[in-house]
PDB file of N, CA and C in Angstrom:
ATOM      1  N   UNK A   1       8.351  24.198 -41.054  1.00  0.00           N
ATOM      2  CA  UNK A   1       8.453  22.863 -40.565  1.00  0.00           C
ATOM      3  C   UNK A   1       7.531  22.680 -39.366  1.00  0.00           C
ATOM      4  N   UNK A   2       6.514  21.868 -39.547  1.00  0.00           N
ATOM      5  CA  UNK A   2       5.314  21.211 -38.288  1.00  0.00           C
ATOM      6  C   UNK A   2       6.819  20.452 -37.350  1.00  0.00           C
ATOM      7  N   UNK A   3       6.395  20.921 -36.200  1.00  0.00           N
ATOM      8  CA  UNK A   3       6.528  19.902 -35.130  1.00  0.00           C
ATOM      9  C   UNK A   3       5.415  18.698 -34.586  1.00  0.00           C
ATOM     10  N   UNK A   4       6.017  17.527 -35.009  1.00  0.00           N
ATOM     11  CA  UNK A   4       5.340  16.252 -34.303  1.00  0.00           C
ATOM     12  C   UNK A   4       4.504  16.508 -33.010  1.00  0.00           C
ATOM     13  N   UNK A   5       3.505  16.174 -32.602  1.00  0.00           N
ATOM     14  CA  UNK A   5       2.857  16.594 -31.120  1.00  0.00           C
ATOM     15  C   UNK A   5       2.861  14.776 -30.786  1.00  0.00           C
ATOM     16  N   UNK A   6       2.882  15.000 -29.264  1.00  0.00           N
ATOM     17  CA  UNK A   6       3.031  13.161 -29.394  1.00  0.00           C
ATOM     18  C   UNK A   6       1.558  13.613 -28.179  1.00  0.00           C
ATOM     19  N   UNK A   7       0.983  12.181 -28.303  1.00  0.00           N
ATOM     20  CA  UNK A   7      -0.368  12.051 -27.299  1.00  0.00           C
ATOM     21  C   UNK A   7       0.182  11.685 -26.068  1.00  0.00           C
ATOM     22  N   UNK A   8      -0.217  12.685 -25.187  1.00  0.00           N
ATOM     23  CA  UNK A   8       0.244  12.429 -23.742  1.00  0.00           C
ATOM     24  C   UNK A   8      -0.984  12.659 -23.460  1.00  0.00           C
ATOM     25  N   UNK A   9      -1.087  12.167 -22.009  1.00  0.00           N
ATOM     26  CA  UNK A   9      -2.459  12.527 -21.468  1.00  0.00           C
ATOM     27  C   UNK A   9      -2.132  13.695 -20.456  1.00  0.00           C
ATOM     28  N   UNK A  10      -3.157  14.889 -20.219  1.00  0.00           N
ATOM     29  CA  UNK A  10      -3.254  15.785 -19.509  1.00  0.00           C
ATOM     30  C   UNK A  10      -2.713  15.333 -18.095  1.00  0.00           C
ATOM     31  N   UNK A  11      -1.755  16.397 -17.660  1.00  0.00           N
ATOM     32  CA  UNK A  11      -1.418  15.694 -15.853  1.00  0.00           C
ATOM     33  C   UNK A  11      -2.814  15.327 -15.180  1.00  0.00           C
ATOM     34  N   UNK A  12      -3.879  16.778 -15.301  1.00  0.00           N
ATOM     35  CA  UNK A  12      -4.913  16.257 -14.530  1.00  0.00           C
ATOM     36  C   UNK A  12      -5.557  15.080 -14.634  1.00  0.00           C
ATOM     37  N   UNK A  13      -5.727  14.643 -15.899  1.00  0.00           N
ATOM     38  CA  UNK A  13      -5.956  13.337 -15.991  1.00  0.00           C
ATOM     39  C   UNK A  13      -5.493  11.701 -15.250  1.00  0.00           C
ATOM     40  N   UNK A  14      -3.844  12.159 -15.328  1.00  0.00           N
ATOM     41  CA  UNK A  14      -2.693  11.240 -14.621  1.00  0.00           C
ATOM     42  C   UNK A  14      -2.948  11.194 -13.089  1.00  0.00           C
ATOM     43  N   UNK A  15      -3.362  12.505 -12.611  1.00  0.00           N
ATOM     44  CA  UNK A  15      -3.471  12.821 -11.504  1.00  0.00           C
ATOM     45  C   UNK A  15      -4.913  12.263 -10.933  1.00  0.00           C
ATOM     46  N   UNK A  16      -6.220  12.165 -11.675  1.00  0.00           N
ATOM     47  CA  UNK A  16      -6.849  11.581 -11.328  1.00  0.00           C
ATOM     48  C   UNK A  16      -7.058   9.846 -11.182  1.00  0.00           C
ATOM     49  N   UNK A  17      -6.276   9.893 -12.047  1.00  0.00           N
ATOM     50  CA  UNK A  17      -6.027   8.282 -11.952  1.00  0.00           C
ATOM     51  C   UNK A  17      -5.106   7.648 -11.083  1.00  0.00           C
ATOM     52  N   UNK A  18      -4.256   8.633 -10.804  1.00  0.00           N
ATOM     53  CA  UNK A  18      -3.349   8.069  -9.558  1.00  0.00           C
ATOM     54  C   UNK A  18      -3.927   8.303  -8.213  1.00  0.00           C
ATOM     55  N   UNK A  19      -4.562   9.092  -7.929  1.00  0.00           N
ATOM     56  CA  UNK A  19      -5.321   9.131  -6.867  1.00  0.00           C
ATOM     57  C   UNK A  19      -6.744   7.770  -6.650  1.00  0.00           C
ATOM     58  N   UNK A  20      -7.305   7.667  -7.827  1.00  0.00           N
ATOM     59  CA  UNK A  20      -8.110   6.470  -7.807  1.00  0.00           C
ATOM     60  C   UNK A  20      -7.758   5.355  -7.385  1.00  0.00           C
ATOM     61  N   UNK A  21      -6.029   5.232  -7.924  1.00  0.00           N
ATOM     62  CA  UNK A  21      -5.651   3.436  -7.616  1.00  0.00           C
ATOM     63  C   UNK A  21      -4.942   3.461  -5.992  1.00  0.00           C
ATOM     64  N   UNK A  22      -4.768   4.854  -5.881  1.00  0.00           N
ATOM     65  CA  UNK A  22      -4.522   5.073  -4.389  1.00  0.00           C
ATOM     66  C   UNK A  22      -5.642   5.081  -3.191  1.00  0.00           C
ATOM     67  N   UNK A  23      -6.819   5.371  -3.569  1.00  0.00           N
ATOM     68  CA  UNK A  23      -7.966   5.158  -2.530  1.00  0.00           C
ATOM     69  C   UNK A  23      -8.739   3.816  -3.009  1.00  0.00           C
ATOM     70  N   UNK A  24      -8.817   3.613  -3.927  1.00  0.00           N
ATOM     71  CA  UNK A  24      -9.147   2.233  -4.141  1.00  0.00           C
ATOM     72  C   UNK A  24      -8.166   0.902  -3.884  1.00  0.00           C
ATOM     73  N   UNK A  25      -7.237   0.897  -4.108  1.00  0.00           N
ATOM     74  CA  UNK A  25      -6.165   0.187  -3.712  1.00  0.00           C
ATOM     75  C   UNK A  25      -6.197   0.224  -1.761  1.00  0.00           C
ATOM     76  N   UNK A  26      -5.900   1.464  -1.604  1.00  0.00           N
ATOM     77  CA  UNK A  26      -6.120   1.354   0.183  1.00  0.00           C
ATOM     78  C   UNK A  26      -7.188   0.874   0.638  1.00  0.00           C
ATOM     79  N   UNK A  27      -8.534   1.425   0.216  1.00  0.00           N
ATOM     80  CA  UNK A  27      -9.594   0.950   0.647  1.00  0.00           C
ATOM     81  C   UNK A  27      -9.753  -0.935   0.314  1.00  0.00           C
ATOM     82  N   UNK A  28      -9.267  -1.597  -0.310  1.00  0.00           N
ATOM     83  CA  UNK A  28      -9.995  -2.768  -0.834  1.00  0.00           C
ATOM     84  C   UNK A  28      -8.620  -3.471   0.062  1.00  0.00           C
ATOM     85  N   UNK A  29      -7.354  -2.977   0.387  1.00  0.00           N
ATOM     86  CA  UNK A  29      -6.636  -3.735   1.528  1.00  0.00           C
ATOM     87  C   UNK A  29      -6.918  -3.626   2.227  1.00  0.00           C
ATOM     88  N   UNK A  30      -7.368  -2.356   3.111  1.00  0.00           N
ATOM     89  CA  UNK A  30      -8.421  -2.582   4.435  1.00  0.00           C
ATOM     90  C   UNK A  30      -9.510  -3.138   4.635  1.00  0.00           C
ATOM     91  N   UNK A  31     -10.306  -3.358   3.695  1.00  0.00           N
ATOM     92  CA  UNK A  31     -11.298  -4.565   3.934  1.00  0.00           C
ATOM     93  C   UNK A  31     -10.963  -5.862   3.934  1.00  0.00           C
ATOM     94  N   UNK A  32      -9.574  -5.968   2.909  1.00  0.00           N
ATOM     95  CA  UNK A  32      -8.950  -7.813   3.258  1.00  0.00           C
ATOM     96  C   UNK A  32      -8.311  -7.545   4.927  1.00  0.00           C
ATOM     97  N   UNK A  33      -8.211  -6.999   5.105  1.00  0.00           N
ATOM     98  CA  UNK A  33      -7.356  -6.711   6.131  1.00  0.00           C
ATOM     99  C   UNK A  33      -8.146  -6.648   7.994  1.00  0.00           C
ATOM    100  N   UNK A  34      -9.311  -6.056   7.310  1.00  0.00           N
ATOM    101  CA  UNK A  34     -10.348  -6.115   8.714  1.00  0.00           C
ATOM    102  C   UNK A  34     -10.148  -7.125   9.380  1.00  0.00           C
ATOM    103  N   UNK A  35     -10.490  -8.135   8.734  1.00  0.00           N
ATOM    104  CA  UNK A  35     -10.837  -9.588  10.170  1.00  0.00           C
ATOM    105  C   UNK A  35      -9.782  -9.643  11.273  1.00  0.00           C
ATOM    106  N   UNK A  36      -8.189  -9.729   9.977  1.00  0.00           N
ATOM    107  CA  UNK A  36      -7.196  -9.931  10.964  1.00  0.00           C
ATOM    108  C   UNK A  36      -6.983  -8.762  11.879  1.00  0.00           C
ATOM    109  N   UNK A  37      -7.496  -8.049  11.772  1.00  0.00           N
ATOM    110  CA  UNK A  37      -7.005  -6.598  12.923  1.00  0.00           C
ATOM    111  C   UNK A  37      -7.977  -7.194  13.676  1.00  0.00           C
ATOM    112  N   UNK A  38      -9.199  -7.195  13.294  1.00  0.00           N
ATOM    113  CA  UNK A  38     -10.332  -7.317  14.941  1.00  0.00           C
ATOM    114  C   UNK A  38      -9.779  -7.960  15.536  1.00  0.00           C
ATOM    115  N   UNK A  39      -9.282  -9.743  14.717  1.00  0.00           N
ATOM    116  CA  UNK A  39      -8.593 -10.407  15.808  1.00  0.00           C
ATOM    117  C   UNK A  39      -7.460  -9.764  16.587  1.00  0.00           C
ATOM    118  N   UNK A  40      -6.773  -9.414  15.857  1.00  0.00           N
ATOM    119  CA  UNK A  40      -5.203  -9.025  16.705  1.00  0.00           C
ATOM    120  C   UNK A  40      -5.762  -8.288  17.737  1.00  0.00           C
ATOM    121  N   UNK A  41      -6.675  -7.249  17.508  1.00  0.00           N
ATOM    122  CA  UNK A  41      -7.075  -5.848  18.558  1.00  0.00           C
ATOM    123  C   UNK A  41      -7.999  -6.292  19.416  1.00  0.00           C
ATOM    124  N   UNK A  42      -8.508  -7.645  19.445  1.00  0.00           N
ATOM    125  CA  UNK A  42      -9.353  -8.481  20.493  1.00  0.00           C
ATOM    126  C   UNK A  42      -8.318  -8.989  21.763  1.00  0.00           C
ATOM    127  N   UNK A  43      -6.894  -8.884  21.469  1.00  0.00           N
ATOM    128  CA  UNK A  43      -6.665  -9.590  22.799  1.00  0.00           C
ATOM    129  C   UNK A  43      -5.391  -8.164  23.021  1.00  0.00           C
ATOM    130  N   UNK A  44      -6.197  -7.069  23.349  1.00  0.00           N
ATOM    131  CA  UNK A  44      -5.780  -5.970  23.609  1.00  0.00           C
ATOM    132  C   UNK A  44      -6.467  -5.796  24.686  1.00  0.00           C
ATOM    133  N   UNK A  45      -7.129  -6.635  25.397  1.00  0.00           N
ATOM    134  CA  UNK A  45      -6.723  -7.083  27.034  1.00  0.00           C
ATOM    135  C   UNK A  45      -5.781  -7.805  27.675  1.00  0.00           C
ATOM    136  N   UNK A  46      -4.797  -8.051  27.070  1.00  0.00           N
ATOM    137  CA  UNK A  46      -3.489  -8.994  27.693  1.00  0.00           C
ATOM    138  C   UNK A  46      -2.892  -8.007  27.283  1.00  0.00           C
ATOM    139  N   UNK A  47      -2.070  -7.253  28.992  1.00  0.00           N
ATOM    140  CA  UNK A  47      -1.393  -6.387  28.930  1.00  0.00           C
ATOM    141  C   UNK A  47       0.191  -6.730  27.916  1.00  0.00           C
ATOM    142  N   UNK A  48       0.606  -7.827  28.308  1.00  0.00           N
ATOM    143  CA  UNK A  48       1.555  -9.125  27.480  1.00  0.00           C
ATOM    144  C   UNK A  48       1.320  -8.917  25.647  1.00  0.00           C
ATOM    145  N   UNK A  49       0.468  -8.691  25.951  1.00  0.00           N
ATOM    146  CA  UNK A  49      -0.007  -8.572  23.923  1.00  0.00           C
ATOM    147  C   UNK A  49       0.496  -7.544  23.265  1.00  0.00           C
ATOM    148  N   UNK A  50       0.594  -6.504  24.046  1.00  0.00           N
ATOM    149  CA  UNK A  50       0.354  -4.799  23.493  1.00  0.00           C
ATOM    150  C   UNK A  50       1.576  -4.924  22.234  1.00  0.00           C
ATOM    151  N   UNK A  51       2.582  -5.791  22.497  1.00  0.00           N
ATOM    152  CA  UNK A  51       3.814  -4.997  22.003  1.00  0.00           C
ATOM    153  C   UNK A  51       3.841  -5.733  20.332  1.00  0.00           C
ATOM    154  N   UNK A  52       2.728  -7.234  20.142  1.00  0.00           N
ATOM    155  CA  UNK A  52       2.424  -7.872  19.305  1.00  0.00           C
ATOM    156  C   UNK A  52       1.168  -7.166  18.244  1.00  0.00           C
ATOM    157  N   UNK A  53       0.570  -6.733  19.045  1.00  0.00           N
ATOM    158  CA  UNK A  53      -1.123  -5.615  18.402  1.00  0.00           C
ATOM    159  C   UNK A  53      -0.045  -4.780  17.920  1.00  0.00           C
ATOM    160  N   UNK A  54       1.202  -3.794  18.125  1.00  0.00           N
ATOM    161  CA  UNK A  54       1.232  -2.744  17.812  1.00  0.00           C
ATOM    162  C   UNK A  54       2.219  -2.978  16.405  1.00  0.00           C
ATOM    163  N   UNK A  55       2.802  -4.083  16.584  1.00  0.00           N
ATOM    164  CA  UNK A  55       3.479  -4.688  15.153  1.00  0.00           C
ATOM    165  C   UNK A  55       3.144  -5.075  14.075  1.00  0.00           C
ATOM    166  N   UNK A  56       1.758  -5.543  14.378  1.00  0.00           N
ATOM    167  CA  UNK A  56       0.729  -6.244  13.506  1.00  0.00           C
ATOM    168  C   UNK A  56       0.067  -4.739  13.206  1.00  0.00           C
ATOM    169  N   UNK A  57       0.035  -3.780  13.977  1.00  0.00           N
ATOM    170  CA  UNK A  57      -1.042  -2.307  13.001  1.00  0.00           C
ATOM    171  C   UNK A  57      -0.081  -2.055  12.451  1.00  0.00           C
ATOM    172  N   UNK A  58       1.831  -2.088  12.666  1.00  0.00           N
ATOM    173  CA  UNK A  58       2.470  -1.331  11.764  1.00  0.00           C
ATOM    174  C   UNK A  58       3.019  -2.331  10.361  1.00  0.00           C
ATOM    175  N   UNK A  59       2.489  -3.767  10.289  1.00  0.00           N
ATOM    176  CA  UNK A  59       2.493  -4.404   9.223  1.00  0.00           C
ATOM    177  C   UNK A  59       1.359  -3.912   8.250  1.00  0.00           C
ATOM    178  N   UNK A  60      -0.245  -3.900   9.298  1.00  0.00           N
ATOM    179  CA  UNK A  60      -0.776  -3.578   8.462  1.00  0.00           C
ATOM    180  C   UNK A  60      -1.015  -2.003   7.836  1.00  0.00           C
ATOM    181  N   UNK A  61      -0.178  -1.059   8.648  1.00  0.00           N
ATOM    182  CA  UNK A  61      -0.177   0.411   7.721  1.00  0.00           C
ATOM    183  C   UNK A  61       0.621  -0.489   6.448  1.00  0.00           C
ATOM    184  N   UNK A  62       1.931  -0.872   6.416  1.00  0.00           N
ATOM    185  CA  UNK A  62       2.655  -0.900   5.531  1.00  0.00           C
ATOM    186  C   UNK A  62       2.059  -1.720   4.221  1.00  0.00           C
ATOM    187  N   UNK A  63       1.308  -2.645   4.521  1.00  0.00           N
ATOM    188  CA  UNK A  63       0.239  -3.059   3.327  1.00  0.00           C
ATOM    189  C   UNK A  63      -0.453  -2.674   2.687  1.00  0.00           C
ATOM    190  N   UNK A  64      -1.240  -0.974   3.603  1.00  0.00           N
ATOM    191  CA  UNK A  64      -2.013  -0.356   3.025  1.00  0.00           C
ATOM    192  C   UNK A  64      -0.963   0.813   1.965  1.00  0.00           C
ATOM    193  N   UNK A  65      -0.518   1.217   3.032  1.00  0.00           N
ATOM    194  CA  UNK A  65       0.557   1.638   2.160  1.00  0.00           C
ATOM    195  C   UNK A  65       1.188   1.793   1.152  1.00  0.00           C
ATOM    196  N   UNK A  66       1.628   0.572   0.389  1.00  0.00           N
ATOM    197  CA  UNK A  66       1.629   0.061  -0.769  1.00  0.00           C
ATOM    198  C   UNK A  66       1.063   0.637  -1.995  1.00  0.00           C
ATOM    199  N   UNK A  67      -0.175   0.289  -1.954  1.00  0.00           N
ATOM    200  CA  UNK A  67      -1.053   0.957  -3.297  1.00  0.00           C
ATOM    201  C   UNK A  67      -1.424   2.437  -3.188  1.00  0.00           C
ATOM    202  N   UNK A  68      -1.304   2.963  -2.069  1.00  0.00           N
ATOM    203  CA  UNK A  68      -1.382   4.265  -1.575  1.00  0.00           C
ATOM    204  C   UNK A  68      -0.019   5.260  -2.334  1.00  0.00           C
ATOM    205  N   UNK A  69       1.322   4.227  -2.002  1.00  0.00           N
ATOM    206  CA  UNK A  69       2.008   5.150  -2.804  1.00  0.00           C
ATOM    207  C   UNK A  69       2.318   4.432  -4.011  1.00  0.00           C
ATOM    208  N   UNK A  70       1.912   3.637  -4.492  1.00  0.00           N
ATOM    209  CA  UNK A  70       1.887   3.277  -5.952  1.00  0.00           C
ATOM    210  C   UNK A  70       0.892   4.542  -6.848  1.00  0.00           C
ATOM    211  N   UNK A  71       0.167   4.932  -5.831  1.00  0.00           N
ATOM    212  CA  UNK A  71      -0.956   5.691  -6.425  1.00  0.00           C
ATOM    213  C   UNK A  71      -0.370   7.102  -6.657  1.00  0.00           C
ATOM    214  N   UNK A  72       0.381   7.746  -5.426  1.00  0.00           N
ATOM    215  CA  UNK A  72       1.104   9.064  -5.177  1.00  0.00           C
ATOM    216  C   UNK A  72       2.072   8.515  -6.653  1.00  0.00           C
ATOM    217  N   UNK A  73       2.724   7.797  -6.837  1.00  0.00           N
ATOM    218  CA  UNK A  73       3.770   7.485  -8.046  1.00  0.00           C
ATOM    219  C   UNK A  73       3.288   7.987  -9.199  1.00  0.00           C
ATOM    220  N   UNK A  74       1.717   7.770  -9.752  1.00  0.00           N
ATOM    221  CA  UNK A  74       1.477   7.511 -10.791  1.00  0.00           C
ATOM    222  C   UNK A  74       1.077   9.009 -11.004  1.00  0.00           C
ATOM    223  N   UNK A  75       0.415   9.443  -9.765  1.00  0.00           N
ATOM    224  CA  UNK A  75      -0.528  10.818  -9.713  1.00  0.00           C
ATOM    225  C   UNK A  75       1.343  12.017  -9.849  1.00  0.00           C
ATOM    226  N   UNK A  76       2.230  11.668  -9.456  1.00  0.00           N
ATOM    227  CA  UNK A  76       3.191  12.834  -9.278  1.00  0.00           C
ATOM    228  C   UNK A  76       3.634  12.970 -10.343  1.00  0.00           C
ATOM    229  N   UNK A  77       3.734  14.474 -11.369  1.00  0.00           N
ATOM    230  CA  UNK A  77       4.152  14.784 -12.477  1.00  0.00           C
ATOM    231  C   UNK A  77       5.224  15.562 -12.431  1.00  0.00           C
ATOM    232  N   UNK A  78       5.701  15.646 -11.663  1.00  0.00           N
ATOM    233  CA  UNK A  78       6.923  16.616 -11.507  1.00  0.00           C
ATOM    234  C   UNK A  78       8.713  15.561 -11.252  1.00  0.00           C
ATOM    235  N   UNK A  79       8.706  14.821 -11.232  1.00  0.00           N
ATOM    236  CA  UNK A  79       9.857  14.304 -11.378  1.00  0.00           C
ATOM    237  C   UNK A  79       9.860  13.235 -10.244  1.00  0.00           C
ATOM    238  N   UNK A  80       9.095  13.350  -9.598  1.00  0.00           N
ATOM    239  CA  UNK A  80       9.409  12.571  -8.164  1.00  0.00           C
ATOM    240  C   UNK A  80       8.952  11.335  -7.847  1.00  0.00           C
ATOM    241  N   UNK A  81       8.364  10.580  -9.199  1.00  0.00           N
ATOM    242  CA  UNK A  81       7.714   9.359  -9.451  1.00  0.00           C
ATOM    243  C   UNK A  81       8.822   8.360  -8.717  1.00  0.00           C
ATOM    244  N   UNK A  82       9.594   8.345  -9.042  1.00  0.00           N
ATOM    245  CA  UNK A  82      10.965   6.944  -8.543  1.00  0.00           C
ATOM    246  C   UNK A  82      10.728   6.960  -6.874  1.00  0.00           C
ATOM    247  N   UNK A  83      10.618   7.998  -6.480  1.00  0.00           N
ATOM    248  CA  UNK A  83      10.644   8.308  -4.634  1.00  0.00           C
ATOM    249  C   UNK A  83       9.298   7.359  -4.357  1.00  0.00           C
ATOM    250  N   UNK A  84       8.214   7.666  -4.629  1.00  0.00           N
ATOM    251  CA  UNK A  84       6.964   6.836  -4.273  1.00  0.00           C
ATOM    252  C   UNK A  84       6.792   5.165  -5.012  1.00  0.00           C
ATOM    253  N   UNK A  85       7.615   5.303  -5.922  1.00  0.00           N
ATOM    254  CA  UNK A  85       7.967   3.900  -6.572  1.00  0.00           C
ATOM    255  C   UNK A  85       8.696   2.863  -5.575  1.00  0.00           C
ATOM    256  N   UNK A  86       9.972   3.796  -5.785  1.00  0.00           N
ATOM    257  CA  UNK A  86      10.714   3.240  -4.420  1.00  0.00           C
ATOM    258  C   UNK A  86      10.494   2.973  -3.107  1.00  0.00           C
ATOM    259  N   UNK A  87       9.586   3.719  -2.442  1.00  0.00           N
ATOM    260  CA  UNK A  87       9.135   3.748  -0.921  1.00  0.00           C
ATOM    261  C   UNK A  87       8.117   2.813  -1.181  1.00  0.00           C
ATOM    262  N   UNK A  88       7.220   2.496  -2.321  1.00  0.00           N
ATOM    263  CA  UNK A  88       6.477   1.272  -2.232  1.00  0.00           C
ATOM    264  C   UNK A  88       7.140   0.052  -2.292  1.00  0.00           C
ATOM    265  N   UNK A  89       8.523   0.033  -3.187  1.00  0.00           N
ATOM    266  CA  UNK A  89       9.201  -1.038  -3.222  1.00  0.00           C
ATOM    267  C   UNK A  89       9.545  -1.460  -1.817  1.00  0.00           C
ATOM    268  N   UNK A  90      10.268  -0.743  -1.160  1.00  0.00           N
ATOM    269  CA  UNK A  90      10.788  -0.890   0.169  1.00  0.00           C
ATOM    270  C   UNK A  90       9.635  -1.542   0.928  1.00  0.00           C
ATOM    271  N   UNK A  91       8.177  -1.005   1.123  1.00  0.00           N
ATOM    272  CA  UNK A  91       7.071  -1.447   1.669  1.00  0.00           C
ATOM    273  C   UNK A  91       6.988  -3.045   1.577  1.00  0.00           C
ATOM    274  N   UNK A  92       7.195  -2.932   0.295  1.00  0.00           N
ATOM    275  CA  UNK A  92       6.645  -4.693  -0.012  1.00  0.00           C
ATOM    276  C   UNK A  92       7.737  -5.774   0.679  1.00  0.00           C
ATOM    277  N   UNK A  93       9.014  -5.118   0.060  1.00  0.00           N
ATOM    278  CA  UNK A  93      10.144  -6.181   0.755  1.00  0.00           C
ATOM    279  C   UNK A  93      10.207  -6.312   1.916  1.00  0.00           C
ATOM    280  N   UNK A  94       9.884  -5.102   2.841  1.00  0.00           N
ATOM    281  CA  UNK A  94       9.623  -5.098   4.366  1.00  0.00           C
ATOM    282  C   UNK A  94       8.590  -6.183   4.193  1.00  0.00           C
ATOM    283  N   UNK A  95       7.242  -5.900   3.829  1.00  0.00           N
ATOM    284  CA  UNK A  95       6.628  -7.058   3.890  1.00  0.00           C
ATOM    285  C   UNK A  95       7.331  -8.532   3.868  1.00  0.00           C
ATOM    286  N   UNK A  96       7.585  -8.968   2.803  1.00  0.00           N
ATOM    287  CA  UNK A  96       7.617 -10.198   2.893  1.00  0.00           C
ATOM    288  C   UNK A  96       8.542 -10.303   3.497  1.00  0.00           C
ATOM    289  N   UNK A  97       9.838  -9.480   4.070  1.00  0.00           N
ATOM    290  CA  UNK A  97      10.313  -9.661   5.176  1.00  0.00           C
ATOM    291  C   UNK A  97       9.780 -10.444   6.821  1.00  0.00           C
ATOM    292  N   UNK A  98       8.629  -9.617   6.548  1.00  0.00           N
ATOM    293  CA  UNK A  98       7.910  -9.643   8.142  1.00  0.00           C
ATOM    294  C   UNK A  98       6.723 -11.121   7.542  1.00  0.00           C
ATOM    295  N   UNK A  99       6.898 -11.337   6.969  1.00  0.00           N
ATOM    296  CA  UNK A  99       5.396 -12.317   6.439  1.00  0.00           C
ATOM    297  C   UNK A  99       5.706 -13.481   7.313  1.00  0.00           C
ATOM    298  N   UNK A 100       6.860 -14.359   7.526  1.00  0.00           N
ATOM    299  CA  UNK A 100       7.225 -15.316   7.965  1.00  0.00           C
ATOM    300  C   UNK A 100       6.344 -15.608   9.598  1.00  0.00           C
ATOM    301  N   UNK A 101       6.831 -14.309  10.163  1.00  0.00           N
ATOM    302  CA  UNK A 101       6.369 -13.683  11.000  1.00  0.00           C
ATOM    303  C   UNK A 101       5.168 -13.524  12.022  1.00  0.00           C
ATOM    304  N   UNK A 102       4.011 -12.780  10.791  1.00  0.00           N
ATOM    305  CA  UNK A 102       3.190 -12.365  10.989  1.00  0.00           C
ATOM    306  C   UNK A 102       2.033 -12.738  10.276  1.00  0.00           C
ATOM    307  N   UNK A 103       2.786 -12.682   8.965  1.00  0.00           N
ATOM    308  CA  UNK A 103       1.792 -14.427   8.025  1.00  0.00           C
ATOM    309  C   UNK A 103       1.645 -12.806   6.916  1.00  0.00           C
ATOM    310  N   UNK A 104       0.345 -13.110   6.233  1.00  0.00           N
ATOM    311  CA  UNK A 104      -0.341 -11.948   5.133  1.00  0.00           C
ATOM    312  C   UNK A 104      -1.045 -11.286   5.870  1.00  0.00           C
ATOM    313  N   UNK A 105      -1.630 -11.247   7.050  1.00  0.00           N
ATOM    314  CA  UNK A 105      -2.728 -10.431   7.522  1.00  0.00           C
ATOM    315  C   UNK A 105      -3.980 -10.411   6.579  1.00  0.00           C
ATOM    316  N   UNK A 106      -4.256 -11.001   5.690  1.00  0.00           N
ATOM    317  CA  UNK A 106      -5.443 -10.930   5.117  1.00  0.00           C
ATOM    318  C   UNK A 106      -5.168 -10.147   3.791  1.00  0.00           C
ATOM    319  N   UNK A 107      -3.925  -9.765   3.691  1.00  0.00           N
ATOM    320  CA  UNK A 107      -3.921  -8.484   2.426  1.00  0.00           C
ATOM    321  C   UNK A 107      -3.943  -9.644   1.428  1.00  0.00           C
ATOM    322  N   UNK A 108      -4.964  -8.889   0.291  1.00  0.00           N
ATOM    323  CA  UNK A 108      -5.101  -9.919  -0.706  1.00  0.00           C
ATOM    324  C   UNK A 108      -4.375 -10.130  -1.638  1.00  0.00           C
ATOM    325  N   UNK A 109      -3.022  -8.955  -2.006  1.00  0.00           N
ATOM    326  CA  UNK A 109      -2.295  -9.388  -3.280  1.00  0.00           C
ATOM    327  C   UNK A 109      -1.485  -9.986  -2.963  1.00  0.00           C
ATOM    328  N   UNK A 110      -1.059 -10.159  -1.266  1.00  0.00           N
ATOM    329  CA  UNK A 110      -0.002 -10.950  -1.456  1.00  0.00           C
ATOM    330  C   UNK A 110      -0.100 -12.825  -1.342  1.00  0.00           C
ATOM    331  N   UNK A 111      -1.537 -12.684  -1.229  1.00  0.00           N
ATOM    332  CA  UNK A 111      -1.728 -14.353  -1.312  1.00  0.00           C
ATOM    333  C   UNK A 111      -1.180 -14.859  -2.645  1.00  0.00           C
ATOM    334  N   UNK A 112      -1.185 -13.667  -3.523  1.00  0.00           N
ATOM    335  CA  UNK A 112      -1.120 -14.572  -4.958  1.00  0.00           C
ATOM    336  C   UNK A 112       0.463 -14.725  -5.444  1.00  0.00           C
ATOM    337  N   UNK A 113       1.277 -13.631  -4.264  1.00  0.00           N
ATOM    338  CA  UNK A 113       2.659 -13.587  -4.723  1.00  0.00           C
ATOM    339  C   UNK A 113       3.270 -15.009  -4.171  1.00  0.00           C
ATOM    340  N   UNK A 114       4.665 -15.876  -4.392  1.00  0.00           N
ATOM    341  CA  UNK A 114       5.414 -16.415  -4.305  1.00  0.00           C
ATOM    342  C   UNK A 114       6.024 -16.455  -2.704  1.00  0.00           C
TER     343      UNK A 114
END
């Protein structure tokens, strides 16, 4: 009796592709993302500001963030996909938590969300 083989793709394969949508994904939110940092990090001469600049870099880690571990999700073959699924989920809802806030910062997928 043959056993069925089903087409999976090689981890390394999975693994390269999850790493792709993870540096490409980060990289292409930090470029939506530039302008609004220069601004924010321009009035990082008002001692008064500091505590607003440092909320706005930890909105924008958490944006970058995002596709970073969407990427760790896709690239992890060992069971632990839901953890980086999840910690991106959490990312986003924090986001639009804080959006009211702080607005999009320039990140581009979330202009298109709701």
């Amino acid at each position: 009796m043959a056993v069925a083989r089903t087409a999976s793709k090689s981890p390394t394969v999975v693994v390269i592709i999850g790493y792709a949508v993870a540096i490409l994904g980060g990289l292409s939110v930090l470029i939506s993302i530039l302008p609004s940092l220069a601004q924010v990090t321009s009035s990082l001469t008002d001692p008064s500001a500091l505590v607003f600049v440092l909320l706005s870099l930890l909105v924008a880690a958490l944006g970058i963030a995002v596709p970073v571990l969407l990427g760790l999700g896709i690239a992890n073959h060992k069971g632990r996909r839901w953890l980086f699924i999840a910690l991106s989920a959490i990312s986003v809802i924090a986001l639009f938590v804080l959006r009211p806030s702080f607005g999009t910062l320039g990140i581009w997928w979330m202009a298109y969300l709701p």
